[in-house]
N, C-alpha and C. Protein backbone atom coordinates (compact mmCIF):
# COMPACT_ATOMS: atom_id res chain seq x y z
N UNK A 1 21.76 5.79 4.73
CA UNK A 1 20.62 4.89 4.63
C UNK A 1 21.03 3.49 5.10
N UNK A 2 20.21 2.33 5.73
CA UNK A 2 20.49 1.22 6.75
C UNK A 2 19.63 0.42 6.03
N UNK A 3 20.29 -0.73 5.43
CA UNK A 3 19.59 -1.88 4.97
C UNK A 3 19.70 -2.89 5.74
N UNK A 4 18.74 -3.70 5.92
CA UNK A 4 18.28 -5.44 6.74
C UNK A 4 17.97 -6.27 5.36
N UNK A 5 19.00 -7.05 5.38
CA UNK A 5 18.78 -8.17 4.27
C UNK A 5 18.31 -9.29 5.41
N UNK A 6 17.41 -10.18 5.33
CA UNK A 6 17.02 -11.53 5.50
C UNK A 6 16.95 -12.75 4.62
N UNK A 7 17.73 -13.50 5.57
CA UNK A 7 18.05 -15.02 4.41
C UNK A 7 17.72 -16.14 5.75
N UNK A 8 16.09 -16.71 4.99
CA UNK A 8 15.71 -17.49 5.67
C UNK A 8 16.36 -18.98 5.89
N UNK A 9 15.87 -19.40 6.62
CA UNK A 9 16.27 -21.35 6.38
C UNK A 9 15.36 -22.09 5.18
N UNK A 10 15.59 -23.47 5.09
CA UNK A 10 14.57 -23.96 4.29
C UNK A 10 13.04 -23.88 4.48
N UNK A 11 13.04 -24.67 5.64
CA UNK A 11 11.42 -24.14 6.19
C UNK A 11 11.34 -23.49 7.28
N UNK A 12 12.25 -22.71 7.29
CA UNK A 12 11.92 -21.35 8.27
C UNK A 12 11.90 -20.18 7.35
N UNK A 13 10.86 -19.88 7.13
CA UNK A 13 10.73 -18.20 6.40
C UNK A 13 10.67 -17.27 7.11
N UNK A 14 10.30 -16.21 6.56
CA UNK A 14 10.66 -14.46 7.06
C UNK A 14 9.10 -14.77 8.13
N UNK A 15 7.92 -15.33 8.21
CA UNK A 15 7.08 -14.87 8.71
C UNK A 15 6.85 -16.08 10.07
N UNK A 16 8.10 -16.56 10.28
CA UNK A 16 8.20 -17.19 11.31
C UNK A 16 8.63 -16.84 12.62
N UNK A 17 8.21 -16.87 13.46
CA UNK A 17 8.58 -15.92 15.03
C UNK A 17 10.36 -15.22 14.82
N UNK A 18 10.99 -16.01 15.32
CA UNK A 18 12.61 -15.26 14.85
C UNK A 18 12.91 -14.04 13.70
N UNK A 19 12.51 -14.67 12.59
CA UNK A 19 12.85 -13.33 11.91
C UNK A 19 11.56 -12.50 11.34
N UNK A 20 10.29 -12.56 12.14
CA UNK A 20 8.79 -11.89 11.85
C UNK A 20 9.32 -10.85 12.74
N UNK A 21 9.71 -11.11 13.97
CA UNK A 21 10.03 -10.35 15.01
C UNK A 21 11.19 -9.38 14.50
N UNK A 22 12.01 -9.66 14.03
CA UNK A 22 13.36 -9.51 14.04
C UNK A 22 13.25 -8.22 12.81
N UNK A 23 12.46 -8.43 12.16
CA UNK A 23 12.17 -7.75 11.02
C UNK A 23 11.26 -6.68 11.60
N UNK A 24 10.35 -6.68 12.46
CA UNK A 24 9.47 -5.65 13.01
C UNK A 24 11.34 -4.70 13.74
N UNK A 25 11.60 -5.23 14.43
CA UNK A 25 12.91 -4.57 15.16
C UNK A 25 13.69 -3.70 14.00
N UNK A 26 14.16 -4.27 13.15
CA UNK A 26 14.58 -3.41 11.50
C UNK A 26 14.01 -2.19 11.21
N UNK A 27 12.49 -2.44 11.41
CA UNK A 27 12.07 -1.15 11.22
C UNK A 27 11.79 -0.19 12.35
N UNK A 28 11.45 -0.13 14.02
CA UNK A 28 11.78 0.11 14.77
C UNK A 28 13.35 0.93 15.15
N UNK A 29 14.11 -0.15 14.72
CA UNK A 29 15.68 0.57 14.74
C UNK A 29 16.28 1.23 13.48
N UNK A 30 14.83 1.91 12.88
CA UNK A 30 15.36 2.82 11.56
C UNK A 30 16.40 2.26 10.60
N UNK A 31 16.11 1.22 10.47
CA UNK A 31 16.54 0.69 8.99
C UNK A 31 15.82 0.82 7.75
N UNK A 32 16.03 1.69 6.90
CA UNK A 32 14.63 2.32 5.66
C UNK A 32 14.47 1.28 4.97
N UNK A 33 15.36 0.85 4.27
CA UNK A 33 15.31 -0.65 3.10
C UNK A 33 15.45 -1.92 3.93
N UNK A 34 14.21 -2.81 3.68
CA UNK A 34 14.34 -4.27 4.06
C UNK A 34 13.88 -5.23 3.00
N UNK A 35 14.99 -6.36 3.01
CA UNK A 35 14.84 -7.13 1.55
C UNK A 35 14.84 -8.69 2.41
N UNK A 36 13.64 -9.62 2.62
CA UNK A 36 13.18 -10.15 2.53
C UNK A 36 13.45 -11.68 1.48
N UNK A 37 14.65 -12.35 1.65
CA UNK A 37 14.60 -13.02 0.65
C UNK A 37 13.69 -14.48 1.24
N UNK A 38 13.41 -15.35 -0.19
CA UNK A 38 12.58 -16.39 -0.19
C UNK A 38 13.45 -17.46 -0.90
N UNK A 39 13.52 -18.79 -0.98
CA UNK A 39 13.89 -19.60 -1.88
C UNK A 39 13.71 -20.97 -1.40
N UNK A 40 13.61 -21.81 -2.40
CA UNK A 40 12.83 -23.14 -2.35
C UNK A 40 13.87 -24.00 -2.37
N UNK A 41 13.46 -25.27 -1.93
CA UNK A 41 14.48 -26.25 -1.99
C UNK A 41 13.81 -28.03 -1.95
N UNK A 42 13.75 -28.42 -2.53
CA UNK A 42 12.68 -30.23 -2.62
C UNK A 42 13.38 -31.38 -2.06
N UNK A 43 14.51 -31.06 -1.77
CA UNK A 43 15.83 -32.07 -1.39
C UNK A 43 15.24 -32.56 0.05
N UNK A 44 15.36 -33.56 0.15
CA UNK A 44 14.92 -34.22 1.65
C UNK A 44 16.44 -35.29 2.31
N UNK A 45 15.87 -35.16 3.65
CA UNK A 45 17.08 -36.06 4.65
C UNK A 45 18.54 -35.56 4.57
N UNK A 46 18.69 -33.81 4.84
CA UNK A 46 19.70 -33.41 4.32
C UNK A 46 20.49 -33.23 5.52
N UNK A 47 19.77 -33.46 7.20
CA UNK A 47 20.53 -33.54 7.87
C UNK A 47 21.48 -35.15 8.35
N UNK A 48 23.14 -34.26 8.52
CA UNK A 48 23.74 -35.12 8.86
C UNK A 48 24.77 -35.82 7.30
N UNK A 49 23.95 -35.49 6.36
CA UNK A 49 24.69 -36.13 4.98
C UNK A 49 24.82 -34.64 4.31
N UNK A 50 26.34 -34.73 4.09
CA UNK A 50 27.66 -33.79 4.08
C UNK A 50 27.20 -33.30 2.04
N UNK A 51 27.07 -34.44 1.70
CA UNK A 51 27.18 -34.26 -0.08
C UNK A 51 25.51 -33.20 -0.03
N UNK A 52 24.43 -33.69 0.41
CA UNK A 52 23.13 -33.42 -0.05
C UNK A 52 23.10 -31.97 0.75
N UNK A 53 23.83 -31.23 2.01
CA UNK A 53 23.73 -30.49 2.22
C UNK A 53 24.38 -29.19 1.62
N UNK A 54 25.52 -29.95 0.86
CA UNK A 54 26.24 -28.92 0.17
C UNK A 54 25.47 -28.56 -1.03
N UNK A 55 24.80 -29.60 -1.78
CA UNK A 55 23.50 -29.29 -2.77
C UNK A 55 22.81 -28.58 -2.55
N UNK A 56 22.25 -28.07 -1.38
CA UNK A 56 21.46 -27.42 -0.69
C UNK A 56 21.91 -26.01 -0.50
N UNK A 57 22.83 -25.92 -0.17
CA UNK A 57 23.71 -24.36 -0.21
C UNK A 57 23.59 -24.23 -1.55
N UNK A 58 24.46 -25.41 -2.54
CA UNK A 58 24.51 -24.00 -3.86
C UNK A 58 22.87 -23.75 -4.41
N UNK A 59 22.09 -24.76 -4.20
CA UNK A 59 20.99 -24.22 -4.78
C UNK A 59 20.27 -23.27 -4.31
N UNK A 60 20.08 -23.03 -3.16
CA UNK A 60 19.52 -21.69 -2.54
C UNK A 60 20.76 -20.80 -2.44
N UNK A 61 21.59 -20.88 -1.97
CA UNK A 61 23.15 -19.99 -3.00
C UNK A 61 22.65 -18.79 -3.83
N UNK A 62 22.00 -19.58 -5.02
CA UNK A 62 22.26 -19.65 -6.33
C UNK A 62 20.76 -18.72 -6.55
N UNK A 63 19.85 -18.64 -5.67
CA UNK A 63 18.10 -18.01 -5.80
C UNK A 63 19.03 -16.57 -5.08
N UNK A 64 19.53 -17.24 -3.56
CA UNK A 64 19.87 -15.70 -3.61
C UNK A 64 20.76 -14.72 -3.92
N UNK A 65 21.32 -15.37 -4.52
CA UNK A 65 22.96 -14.46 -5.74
C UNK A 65 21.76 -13.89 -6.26
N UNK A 66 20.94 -14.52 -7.38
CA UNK A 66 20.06 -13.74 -8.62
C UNK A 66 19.42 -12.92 -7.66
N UNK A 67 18.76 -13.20 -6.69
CA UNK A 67 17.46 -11.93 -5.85
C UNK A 67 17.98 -10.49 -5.44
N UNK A 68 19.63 -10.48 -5.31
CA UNK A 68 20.42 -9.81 -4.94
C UNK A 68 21.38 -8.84 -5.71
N UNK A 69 20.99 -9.85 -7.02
CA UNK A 69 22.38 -8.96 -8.32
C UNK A 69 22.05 -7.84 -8.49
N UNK A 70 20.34 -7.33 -8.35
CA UNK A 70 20.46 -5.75 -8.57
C UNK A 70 20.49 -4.71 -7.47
N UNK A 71 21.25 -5.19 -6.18
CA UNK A 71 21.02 -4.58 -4.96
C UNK A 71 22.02 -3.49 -5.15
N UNK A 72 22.34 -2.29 -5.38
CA UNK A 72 23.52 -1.32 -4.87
C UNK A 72 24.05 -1.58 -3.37
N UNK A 73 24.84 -2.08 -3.03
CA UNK A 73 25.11 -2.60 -1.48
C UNK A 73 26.62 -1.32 -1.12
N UNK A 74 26.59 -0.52 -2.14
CA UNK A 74 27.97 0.91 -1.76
C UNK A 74 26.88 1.95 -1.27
N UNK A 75 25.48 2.31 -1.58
CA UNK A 75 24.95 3.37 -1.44
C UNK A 75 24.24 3.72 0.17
N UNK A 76 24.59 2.49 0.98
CA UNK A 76 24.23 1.63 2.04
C UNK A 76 25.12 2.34 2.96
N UNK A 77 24.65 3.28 4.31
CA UNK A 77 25.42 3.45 5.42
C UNK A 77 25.78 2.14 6.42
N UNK A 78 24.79 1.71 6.38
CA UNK A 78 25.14 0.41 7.10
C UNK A 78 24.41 -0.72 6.53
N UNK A 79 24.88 -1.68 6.95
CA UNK A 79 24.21 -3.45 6.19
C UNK A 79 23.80 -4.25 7.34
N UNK A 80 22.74 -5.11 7.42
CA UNK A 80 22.54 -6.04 8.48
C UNK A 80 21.99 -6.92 7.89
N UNK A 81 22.96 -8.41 8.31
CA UNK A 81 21.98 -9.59 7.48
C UNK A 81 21.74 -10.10 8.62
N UNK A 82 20.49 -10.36 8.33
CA UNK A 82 20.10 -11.09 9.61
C UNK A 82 19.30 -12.60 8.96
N UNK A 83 20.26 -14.04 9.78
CA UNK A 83 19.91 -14.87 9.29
C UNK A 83 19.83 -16.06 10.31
N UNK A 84 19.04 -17.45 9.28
CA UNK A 84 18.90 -18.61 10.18
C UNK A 84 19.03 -19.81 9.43
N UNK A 85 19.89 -20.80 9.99
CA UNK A 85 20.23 -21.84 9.84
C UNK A 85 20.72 -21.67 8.14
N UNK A 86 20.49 -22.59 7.45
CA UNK A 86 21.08 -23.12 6.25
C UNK A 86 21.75 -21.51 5.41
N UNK A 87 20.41 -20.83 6.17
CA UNK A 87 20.50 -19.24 5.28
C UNK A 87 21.98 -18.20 6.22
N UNK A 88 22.35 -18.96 7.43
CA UNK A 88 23.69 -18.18 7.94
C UNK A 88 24.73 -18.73 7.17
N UNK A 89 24.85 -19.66 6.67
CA UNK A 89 25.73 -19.87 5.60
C UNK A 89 25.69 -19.42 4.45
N UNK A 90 24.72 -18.90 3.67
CA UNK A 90 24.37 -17.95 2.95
C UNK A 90 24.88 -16.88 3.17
N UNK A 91 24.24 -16.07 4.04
CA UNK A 91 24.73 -15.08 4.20
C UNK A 91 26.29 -14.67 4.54
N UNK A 92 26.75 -15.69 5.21
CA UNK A 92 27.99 -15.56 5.42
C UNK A 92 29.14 -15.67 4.06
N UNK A 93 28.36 -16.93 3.06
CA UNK A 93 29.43 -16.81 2.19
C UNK A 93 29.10 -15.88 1.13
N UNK A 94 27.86 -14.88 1.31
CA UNK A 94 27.81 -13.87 0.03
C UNK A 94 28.11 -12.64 0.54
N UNK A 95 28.35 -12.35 1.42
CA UNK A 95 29.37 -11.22 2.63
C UNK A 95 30.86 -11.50 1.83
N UNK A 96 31.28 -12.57 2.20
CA UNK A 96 32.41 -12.55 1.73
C UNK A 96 32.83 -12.82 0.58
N UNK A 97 32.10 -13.19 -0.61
CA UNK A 97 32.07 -12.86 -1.74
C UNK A 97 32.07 -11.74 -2.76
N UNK A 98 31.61 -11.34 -2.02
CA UNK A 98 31.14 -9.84 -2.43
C UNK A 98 31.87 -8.72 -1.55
N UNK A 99 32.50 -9.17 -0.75
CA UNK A 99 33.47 -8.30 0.43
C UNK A 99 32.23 -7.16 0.86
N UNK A 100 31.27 -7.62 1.64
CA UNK A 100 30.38 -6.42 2.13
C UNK A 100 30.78 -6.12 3.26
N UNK A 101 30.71 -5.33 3.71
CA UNK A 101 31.04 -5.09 5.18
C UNK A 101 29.74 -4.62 5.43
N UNK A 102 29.28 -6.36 7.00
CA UNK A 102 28.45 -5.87 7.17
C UNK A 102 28.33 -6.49 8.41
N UNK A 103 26.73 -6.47 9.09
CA UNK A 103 26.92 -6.67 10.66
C UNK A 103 25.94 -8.33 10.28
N UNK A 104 26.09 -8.99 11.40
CA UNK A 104 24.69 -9.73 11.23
C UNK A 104 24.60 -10.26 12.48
N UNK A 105 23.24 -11.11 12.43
CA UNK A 105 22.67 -12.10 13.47
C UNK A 105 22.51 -13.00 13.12
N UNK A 106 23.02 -14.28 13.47
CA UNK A 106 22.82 -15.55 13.14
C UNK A 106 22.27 -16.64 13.90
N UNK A 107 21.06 -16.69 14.15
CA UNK A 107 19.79 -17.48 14.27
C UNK A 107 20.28 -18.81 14.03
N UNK A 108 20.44 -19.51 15.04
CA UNK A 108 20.95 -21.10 14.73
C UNK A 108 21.84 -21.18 13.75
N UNK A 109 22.85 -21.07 13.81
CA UNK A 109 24.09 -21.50 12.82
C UNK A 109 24.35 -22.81 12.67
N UNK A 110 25.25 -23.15 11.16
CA UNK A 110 25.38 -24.40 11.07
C UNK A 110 26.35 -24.42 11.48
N UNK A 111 27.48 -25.36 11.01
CA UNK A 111 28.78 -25.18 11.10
C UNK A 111 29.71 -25.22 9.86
N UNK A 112 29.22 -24.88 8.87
CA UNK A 112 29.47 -24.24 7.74
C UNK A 112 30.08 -22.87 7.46
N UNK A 113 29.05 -22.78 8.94
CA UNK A 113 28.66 -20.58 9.07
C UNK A 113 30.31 -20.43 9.27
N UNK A 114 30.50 -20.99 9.95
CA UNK A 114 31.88 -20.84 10.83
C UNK A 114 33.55 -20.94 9.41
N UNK A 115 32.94 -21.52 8.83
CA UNK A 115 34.71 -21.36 7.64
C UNK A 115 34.60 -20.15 7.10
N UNK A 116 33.33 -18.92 7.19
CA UNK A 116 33.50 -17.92 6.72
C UNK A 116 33.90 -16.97 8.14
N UNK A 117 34.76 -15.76 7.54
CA UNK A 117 34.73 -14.48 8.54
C UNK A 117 33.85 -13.67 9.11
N UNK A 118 33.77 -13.56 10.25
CA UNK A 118 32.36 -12.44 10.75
C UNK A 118 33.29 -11.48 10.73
N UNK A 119 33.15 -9.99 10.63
CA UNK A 119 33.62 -9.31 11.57
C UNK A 119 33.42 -8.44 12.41
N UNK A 120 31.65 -9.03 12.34
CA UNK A 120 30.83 -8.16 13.75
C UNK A 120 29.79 -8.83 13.57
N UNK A 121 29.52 -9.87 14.74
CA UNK A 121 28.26 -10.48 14.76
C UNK A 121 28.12 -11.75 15.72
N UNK A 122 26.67 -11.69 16.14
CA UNK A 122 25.90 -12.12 17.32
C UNK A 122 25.33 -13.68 17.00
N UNK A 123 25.18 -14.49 18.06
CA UNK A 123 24.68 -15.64 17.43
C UNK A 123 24.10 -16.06 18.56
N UNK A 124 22.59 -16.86 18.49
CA UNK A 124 22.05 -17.38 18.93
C UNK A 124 21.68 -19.25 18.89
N UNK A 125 21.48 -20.10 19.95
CA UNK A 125 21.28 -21.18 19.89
C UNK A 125 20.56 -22.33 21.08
N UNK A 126 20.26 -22.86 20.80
CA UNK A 126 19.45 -23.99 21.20
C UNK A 126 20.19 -25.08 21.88
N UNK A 127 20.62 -25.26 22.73
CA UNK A 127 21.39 -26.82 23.21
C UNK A 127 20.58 -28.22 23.14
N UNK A 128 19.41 -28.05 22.57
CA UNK A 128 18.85 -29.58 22.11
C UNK A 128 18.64 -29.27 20.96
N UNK A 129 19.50 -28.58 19.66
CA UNK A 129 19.49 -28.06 18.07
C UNK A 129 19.73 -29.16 17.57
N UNK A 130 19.13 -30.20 16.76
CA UNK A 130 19.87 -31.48 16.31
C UNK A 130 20.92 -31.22 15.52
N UNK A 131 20.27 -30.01 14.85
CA UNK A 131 21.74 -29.61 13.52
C UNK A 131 22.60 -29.13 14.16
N UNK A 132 23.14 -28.77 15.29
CA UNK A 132 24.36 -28.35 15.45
C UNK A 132 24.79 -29.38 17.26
N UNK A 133 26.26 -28.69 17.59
CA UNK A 133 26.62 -29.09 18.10
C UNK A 133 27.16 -27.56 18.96
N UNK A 134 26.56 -27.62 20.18
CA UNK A 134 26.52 -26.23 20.99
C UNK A 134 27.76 -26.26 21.28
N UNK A 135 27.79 -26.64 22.18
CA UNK A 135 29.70 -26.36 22.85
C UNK A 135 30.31 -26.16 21.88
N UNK A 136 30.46 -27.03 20.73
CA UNK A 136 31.55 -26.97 19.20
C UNK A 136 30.99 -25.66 19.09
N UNK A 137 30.27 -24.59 18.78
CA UNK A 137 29.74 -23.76 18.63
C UNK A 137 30.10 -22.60 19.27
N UNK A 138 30.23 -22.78 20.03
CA UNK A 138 30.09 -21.63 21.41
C UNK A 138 31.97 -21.39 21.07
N UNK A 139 32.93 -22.64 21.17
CA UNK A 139 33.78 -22.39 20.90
C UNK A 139 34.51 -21.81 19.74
N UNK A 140 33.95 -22.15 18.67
CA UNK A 140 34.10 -21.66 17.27
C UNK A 140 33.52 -20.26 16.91
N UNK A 141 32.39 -19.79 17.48
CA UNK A 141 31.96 -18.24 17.72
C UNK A 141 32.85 -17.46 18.66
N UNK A 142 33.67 -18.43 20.24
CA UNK A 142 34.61 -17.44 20.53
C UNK A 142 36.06 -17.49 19.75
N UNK A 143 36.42 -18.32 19.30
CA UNK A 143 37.92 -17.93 17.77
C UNK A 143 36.99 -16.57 16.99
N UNK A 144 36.11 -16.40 16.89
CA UNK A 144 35.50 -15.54 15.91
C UNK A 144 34.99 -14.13 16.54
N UNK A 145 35.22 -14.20 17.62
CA UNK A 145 34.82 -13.07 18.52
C UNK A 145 33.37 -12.93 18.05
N UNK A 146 32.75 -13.89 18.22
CA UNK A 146 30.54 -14.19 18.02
C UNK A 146 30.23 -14.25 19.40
N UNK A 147 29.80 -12.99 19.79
CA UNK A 147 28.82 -13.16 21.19
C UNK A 147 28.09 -14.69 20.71
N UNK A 148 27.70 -15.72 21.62
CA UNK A 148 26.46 -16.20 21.50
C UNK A 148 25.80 -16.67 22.28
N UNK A 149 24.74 -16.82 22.42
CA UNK A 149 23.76 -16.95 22.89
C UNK A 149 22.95 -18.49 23.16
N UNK A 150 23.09 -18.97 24.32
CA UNK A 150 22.82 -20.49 24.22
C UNK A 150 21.10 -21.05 25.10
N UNK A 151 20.60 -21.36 24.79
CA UNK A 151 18.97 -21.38 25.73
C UNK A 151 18.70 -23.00 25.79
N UNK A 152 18.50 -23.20 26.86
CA UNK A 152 18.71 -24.66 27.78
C UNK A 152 17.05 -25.53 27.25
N UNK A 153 18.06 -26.53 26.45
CA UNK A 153 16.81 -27.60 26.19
C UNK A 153 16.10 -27.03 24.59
N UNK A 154 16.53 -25.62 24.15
CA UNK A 154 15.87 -25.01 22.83
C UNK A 154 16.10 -26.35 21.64
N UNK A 155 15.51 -26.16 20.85
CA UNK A 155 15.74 -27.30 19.58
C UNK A 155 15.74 -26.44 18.59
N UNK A 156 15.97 -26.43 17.20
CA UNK A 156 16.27 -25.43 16.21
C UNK A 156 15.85 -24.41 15.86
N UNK A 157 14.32 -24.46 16.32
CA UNK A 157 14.08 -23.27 16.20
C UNK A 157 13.67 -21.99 17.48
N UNK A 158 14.94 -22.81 17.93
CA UNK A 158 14.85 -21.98 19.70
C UNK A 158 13.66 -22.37 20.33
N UNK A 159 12.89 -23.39 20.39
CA UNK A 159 11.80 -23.33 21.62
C UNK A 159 11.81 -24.92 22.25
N UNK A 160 10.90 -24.49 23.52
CA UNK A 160 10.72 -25.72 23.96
C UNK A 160 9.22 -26.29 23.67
N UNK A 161 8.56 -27.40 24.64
CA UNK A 161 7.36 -28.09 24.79
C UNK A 161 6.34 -26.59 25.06
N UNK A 162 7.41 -26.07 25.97
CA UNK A 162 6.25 -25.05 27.24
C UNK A 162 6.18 -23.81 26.21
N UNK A 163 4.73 -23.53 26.14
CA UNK A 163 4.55 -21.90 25.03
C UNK A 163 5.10 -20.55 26.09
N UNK A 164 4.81 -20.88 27.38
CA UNK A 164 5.22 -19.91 27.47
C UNK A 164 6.37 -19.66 27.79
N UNK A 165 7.50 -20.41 28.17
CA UNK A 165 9.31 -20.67 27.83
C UNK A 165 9.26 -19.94 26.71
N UNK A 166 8.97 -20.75 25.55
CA UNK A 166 8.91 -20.14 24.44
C UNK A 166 9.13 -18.55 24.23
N UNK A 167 7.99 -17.96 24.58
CA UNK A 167 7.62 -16.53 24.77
C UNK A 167 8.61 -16.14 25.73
N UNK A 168 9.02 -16.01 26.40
CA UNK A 168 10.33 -15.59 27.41
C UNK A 168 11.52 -15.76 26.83
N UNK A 169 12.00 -16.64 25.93
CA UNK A 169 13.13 -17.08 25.61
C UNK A 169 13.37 -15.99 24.09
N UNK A 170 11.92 -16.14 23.45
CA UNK A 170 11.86 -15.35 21.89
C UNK A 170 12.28 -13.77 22.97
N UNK A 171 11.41 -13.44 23.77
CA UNK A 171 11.54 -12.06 24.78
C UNK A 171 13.40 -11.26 24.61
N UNK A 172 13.77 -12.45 25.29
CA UNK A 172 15.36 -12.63 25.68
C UNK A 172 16.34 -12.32 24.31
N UNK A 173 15.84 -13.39 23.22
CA UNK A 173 16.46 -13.33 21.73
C UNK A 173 16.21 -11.55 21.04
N UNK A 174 15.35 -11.99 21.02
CA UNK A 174 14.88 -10.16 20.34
C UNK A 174 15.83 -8.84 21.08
N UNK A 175 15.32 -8.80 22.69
CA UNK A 175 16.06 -8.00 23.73
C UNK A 175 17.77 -8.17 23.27
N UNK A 176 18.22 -8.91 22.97
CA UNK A 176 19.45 -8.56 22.76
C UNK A 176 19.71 -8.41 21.37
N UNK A 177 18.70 -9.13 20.39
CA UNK A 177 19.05 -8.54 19.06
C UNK A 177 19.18 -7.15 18.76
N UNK A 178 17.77 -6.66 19.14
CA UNK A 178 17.75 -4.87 19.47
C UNK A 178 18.89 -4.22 19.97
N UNK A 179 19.43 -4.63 20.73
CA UNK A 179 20.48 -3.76 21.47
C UNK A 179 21.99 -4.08 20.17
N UNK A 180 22.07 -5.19 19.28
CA UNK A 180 22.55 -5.89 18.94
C UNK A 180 22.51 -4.36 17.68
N UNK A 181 21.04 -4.10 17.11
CA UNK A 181 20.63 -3.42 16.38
C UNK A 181 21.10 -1.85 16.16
N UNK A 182 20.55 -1.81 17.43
CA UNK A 182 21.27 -0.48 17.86
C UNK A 182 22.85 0.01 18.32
N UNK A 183 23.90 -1.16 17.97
CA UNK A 183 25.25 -0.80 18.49
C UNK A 183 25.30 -0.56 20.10
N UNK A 184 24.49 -1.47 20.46
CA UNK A 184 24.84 -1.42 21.77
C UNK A 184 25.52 -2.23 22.49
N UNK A 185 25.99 -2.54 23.56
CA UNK A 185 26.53 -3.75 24.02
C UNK A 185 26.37 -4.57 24.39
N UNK A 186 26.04 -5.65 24.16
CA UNK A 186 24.95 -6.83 24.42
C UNK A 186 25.63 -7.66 25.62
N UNK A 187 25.35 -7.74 26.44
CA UNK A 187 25.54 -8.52 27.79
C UNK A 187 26.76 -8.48 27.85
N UNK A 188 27.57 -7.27 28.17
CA UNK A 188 29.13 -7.54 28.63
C UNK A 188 29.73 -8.53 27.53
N UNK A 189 29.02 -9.06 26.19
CA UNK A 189 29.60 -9.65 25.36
C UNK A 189 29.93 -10.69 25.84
N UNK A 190 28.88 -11.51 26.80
CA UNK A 190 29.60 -13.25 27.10
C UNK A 190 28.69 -13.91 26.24
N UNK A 191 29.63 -15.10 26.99
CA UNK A 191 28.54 -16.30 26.37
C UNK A 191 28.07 -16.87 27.01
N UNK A 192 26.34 -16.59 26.69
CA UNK A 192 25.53 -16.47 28.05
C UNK A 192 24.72 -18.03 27.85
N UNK A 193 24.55 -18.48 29.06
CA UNK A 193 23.19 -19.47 28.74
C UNK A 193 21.94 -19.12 29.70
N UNK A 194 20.99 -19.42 28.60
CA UNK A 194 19.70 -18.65 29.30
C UNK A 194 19.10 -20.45 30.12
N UNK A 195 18.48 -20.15 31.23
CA UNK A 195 18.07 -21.59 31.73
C UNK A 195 16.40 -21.60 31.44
């Protein structure tokens, strides 16, 4: 049996293009159980200030430790977290908390994501992301052996001005998540930039 855990951002939830999509693909690529997490956060101006963001992790941390304590995660043939921004640090540090072995996608990473271990997983990003820093990125996903994925001019939540960029670029993200999904090999495994 194939579980898809989702761990949103602050104000990026599950029913936002990236992981609305991403979650239709879950079930598509025969994953039976999908868990959907949610959690709140009131803290403002958290980018860029180091103390208020770490507040921010343990408190949504801390919604999804409890949403999760009654999950059996041994009865599980395979695991996929699939996550974005504040929530790839999440996911990353309750993987390794919990020693899951599991796969994921990481939807705009911080650089948080990065002090934890992947040891199979894909990443996507934006080169106009204010929260991160691409190149630092790109390099720190290859120490980590992280395909990732870079799209010219994207801002955090992967898009541009133009809707229909947009729609071509989400096209592109998904297309390799799927293949991502299915154990397939996603672009010769570089690190690609989409223009």
């Amino acid at each position: 049996m194939k579980l898809a855990v989702f761990f949103p951002g602050i104000g990026y939830h599950c029913d936002k293009p990236l992981l609305y999509y991403a979650k239709k693909l879950t079930q598509q690529c025969r994953y039976e159980e999908c868990i959907s997490l949610s959690y709140s956060y009131d803290g403002e101006n958290i980018r860029g200030n180091q103390q208020k963001m770490q507040q921010a992790f343990e408190a949504l941390y801390a919604q999804a430790e409890e949403k999760l304590a009654d999950v059996d995660f041994g009865k599980y043939s395979e695991i996929l977290f699939i996550s974005k921004s504040v929530g790839t640090i999440i996911a990353s540090a309750y993987a390794q908390k919990y020693k899951i072995s599991c796969r994921q996608v990481l939807y705009t990473p911080l650089e948080q994501t990065y002090a934890f271990p992947h040891e199979d997983a894909i990443a996507f990003i934006g080169t106009a992301d204010p929260w991160s820093n691409p190149q630092k990125f790109v390099k720190l996903s290859e120490q980590q052996h992280i395909p990732i994925y870079t799209y010219d001019g994207a801002n955090h939540s992967i898009e541009v001005a133009d809707i229909m960029k947009n729609l071509k670029m989400l096209t592109d993200v998904m297309e390799k998540t799927k293949e991502y999904m299915n154990n397939e090999q996603t672009t010769d495994r570089r690190y690609a930039i989409m223009g």
